[in-house]
Protein backbone atom coordinates (compact mmCIF):
# COMPACT_ATOMS: atom_id res chain seq x y z
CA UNK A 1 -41.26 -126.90 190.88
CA UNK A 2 -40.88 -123.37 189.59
CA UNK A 3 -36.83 -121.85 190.31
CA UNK A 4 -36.32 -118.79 192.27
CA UNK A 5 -36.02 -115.67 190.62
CA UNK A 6 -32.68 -113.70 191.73
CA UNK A 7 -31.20 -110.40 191.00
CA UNK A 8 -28.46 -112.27 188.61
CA UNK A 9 -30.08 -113.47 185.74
CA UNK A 10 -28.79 -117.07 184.17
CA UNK A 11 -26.53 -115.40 181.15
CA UNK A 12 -25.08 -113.14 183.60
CA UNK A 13 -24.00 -115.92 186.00
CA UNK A 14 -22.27 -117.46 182.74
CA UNK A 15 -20.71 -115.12 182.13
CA UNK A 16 -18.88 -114.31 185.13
CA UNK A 17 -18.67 -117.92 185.78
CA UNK A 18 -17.03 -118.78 182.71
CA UNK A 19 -14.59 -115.18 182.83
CA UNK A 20 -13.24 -115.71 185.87
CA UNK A 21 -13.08 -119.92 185.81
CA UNK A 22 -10.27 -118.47 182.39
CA UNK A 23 -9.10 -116.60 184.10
CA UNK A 24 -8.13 -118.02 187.38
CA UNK A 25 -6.81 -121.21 184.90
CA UNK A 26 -4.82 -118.86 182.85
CA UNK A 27 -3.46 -116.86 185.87
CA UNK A 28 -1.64 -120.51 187.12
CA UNK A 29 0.62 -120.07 183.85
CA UNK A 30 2.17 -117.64 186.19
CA UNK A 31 4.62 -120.06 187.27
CA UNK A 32 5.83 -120.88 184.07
CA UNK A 33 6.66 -117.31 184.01
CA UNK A 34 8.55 -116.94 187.32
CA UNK A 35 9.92 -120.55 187.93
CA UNK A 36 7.50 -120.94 191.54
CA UNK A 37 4.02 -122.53 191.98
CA UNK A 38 2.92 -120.22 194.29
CA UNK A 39 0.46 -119.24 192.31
CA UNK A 40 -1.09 -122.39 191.81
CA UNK A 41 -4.53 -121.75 194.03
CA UNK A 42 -5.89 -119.34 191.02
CA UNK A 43 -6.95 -122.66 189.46
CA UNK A 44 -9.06 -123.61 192.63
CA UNK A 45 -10.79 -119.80 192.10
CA UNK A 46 -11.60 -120.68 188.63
CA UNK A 47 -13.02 -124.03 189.27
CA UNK A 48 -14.58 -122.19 192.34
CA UNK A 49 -16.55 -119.69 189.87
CA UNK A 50 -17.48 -122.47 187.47
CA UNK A 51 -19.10 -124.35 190.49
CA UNK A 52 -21.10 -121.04 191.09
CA UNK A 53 -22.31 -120.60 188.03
CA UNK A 54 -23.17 -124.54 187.49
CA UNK A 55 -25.12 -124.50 190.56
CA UNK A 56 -27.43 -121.97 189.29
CA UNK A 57 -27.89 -123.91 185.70
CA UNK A 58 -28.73 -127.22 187.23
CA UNK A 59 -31.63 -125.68 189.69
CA UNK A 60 -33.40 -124.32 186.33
CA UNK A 61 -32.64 -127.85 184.66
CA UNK A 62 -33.73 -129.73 187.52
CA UNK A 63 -36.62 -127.59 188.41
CA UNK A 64 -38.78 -129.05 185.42
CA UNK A 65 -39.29 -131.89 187.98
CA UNK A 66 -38.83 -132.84 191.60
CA UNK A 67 -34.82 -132.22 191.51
CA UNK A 68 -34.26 -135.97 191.43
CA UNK A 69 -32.46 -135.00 188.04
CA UNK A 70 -29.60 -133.02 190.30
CA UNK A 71 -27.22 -135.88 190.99
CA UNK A 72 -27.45 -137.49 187.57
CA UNK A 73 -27.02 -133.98 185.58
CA UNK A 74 -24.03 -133.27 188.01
CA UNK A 75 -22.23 -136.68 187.04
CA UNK A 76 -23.24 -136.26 183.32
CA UNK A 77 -21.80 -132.64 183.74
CA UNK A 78 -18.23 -134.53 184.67
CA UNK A 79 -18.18 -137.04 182.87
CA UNK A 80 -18.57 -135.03 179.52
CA UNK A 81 -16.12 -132.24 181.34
CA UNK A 82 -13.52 -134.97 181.90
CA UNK A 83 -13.85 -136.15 178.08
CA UNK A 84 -12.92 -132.65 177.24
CA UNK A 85 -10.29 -131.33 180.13
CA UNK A 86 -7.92 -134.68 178.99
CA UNK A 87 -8.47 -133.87 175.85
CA UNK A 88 -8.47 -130.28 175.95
CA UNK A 89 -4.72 -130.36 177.34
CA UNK A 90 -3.16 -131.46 174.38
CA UNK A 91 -3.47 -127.79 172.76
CA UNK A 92 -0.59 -126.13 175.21
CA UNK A 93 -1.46 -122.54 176.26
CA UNK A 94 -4.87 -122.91 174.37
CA UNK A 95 -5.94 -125.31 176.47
CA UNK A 96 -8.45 -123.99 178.42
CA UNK A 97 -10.31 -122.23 175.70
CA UNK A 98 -10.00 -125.43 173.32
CA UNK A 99 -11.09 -127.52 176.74
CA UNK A 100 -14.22 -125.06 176.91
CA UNK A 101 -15.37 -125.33 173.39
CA UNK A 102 -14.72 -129.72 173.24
CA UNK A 103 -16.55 -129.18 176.28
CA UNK A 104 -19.60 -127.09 174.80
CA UNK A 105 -19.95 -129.72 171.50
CA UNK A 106 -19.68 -133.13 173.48
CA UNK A 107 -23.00 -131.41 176.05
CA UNK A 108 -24.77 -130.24 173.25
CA UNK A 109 -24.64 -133.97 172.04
CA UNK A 110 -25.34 -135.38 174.79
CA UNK A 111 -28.63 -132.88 175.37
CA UNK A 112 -29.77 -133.62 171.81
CA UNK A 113 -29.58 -137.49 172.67
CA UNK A 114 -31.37 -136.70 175.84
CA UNK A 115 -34.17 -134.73 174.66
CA UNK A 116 -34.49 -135.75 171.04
CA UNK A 117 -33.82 -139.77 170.89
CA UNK A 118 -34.50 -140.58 174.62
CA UNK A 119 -37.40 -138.07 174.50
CA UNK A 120 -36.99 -136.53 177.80
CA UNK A 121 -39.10 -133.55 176.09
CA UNK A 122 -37.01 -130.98 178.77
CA UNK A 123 -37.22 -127.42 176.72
CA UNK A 124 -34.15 -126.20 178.49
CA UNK A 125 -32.07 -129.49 178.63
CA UNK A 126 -29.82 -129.08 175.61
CA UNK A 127 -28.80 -125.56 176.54
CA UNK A 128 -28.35 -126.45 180.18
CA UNK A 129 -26.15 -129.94 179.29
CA UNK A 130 -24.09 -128.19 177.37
CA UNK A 131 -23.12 -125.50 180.23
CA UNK A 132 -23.10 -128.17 182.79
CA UNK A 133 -20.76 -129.95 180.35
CA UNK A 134 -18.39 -126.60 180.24
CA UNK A 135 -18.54 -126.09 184.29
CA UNK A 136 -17.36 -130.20 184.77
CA UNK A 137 -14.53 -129.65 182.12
CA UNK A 138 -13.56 -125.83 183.57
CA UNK A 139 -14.01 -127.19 187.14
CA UNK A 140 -11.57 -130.25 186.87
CA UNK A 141 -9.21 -127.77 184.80
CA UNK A 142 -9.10 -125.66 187.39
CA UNK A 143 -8.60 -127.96 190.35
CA UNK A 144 -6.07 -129.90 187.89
CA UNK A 145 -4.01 -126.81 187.77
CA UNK A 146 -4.14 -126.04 191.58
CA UNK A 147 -2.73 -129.74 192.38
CA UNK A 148 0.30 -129.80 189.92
CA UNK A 149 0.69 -126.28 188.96
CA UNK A 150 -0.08 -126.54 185.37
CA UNK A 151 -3.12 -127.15 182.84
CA UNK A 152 -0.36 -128.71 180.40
CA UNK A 153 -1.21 -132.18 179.51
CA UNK A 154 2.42 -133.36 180.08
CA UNK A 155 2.12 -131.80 183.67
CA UNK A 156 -0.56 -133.94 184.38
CA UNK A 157 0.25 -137.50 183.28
CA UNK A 158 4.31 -137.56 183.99
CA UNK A 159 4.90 -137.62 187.80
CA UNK A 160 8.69 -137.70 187.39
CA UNK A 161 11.95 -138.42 185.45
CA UNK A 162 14.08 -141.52 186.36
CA UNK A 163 17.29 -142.47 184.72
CA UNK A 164 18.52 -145.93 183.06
CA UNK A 165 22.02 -146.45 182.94
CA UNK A 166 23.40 -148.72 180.54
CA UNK A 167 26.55 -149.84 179.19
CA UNK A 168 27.31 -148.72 175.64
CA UNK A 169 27.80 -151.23 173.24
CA UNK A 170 31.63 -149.96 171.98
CA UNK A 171 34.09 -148.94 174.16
CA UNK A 172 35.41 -145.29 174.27
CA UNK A 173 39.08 -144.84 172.37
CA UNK A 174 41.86 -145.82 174.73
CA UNK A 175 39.62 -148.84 176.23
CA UNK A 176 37.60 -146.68 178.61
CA UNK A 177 33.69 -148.44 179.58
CA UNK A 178 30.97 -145.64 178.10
CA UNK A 179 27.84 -145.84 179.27
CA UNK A 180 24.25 -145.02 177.40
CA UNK A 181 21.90 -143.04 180.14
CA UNK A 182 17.96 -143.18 179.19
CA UNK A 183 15.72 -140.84 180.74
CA UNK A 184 12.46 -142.21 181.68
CA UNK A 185 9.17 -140.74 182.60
CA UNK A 186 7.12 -141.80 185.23
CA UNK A 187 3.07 -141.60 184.77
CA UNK A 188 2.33 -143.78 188.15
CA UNK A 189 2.96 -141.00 190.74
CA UNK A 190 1.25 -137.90 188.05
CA UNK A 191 -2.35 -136.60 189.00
CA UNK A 192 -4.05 -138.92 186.22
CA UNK A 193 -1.40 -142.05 186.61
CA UNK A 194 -1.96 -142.30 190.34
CA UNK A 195 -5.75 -141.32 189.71
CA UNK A 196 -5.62 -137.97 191.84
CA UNK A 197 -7.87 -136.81 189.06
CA UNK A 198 -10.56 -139.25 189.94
CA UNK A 199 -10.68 -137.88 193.55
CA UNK A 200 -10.90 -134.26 191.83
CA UNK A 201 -13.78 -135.48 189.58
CA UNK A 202 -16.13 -136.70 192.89
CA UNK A 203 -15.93 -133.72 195.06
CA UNK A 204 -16.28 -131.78 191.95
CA UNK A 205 -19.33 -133.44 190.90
CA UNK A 206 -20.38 -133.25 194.39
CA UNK A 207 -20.06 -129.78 194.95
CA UNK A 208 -21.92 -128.50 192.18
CA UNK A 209 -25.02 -131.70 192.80
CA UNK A 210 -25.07 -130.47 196.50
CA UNK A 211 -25.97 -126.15 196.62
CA UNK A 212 -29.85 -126.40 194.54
CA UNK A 213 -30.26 -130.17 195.87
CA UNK A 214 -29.96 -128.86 199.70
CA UNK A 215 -31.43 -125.45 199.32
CA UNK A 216 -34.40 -126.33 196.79
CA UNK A 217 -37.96 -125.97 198.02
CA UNK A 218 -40.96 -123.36 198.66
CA UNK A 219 -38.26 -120.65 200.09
CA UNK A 220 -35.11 -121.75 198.36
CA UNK A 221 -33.39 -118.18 197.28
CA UNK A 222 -30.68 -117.39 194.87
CA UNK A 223 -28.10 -116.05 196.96
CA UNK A 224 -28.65 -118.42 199.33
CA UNK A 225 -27.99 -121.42 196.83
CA UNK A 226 -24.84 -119.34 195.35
CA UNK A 227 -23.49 -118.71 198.34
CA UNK A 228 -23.62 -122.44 199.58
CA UNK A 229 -22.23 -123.15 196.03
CA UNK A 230 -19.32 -120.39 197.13
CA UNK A 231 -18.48 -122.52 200.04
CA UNK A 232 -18.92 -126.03 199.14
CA UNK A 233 -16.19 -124.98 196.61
CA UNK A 234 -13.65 -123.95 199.18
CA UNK A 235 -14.41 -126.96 200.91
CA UNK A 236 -13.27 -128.97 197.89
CA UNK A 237 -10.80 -126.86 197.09
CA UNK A 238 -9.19 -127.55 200.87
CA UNK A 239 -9.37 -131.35 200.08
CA UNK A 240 -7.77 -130.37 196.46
CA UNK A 241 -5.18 -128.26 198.42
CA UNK A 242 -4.10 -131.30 200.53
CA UNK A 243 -3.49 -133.33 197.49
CA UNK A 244 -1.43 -130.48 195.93
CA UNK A 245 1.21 -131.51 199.01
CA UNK A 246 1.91 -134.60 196.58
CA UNK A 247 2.83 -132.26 193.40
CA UNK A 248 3.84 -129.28 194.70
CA UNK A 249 6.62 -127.54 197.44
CA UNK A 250 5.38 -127.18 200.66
CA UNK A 251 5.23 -123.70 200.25
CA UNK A 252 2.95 -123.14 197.24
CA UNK A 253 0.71 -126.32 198.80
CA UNK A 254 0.49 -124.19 202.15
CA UNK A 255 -0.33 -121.10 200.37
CA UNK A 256 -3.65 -122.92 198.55
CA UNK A 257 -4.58 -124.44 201.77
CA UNK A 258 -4.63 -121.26 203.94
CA UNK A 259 -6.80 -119.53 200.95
CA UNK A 260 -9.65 -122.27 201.27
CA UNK A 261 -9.56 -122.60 204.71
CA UNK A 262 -10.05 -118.79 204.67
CA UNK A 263 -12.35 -118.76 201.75
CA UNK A 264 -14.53 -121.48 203.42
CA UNK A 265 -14.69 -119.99 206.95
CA UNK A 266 -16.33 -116.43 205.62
CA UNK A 267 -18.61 -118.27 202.78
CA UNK A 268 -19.64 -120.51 205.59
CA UNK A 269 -20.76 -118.02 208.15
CA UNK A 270 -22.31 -115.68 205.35
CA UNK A 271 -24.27 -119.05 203.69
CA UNK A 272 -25.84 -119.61 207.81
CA UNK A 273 -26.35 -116.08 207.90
CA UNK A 274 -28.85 -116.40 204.60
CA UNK A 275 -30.26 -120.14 206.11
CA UNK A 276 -31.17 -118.18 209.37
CA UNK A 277 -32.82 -115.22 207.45
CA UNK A 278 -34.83 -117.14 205.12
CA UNK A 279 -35.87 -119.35 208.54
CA UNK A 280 -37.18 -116.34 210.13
CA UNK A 281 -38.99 -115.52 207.08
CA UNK A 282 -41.11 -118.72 207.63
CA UNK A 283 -41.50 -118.77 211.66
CA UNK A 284 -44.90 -117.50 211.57
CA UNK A 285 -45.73 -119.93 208.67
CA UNK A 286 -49.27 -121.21 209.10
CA UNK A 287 -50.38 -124.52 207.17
CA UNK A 288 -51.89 -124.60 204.05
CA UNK A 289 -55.56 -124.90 204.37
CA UNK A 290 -57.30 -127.59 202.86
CA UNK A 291 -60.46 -127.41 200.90
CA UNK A 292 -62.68 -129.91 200.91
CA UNK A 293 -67.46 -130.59 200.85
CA UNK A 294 -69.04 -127.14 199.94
CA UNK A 295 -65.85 -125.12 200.34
């Protein structure tokens, strides 16, 4: 099955992808900066672009067959991502560039084992595992940072502080009862502790399997895939906006839920705008004519 040639060529849809997937991340430090978490939906644009771009890399992966390949490249695509976002959030306000590059060596190992010991003989498959390996990692970063408001690894794993009050072992001068007070951390009620994450890791997955996997065929078109990329990203971002109600105030939860309800609605209508288009451009279809005896 040959892929669709488009107006954006593959490096150019990396690029932008993995620009503006940084960027969105980086832009979520913002409430660090001014104490709210408003401005925690700039992580659900950055996984948003990621998805974009990793829709387009799997159709020229799994075009070297019959796109059966889609959902298994999608989940190997996570589950190297994953590897590399919990990882890659150990390095403070390097983390998403550190998470991008663990990402980038743990899919170019896993596309060497693919096509050089399991001999899937694929000429584009360790170049395309290791992007698909970037857009899991930069995806779950980014809806990671939308849910709690922070791409810190702390922020992620520690759901809350509780504090143990116990009674010291002297007494204060004049007899008085002192008392020792531990503060605790909680990890059950964080986004990886209450296993949020693993939620954010399906629909993830899911969203970037689903665009080439519905659109592929004789007239499957570029924008068309992108655009249904573009809005099954919003969709997950909605669901990813619900969650944030856990993590975040109600306010900065609202704000990320009106902005993929919003972003979903026009990507939606635009994506069966395209579906109707390319439709009409196969009404008068005629079947292919066999050829068979002296023909």
């Amino acid at each position: 099955m040959e892929a669709s040639a488009g107006a954006i060529s593959e490096n150019t849809l990396m690029i932008y992808g993995i620009v503006v997937a940084l960027v969105g991340t980086y832009l979520t430090y913002l409430n660090v900066v001014t104490g709210i978490a408003v401005f925690s939906f700039f992580g659900g644009i950055g996984a948003i672009a990621a998805i974009w771009w990793g829709s387009d890399t799997i159709k020229h992966l799994c075009s070297y067959g019959l796109g059966t390949g889609v959902p298994s490249a999608g989940m190997v695509a996570f589950g190297a991502g994953a590897i590399a976002m919990i990882a890659g959030t150990k390095f403070g306000i390097a983390s998403p560039i550190v998470t991008l590059i663990l990402a980038a060596i743990i899919g170019a190992v896993i596309g060497y084992i693919a096509n050089n010991v399991i001999n899937m003989n694929i000429p584009v498959m360790i170049f395309s595992l290791m992007k698909l390996s970037m857009v899991g990692a930069l995806t779950m970063l980014g809806f990671a940072a939308m849910c709690t408001g922070t791409f810190m690894f702390n922020g992620l794993v520690i759901g809350g502080m509780t504090l143990s009050m116990e009674p010291a072992a002297q007494a204060a001068a004049g007899g008085a009862q002192t008392f020792m007070v531990t503060i605790i951390p909680e990890f059950a009620g964080s986004l990886i502790g209450g296993s949020a994450l693993a939620v954010i890791f399906f629909i993830g997955a899911i969203a970037l399997q689903h665009p080439f996997n519905a659109c592929l065929g004789p007239n499957e078109s570029q924008d068309r895939t992108l655009m249904l990329a573009i809005e099954v990203g919003f969709l997950s971002m909605f669901v990813v906006a619900v969650m944030s109600f856990a993590f975040l105030d109600m306010v900065s939860a609202a704000v990320g839920l009106l902005i993929a309800l919003l972003g979903w609605f026009f990507s939606y209508r635009k994506y069966i705008a395209y579906s109707k288009r390319d439709a009409y451009a196969w009404l008068d279809a005629k079947p292919i004519v066999e050829v068979g005896g002296d023909q």
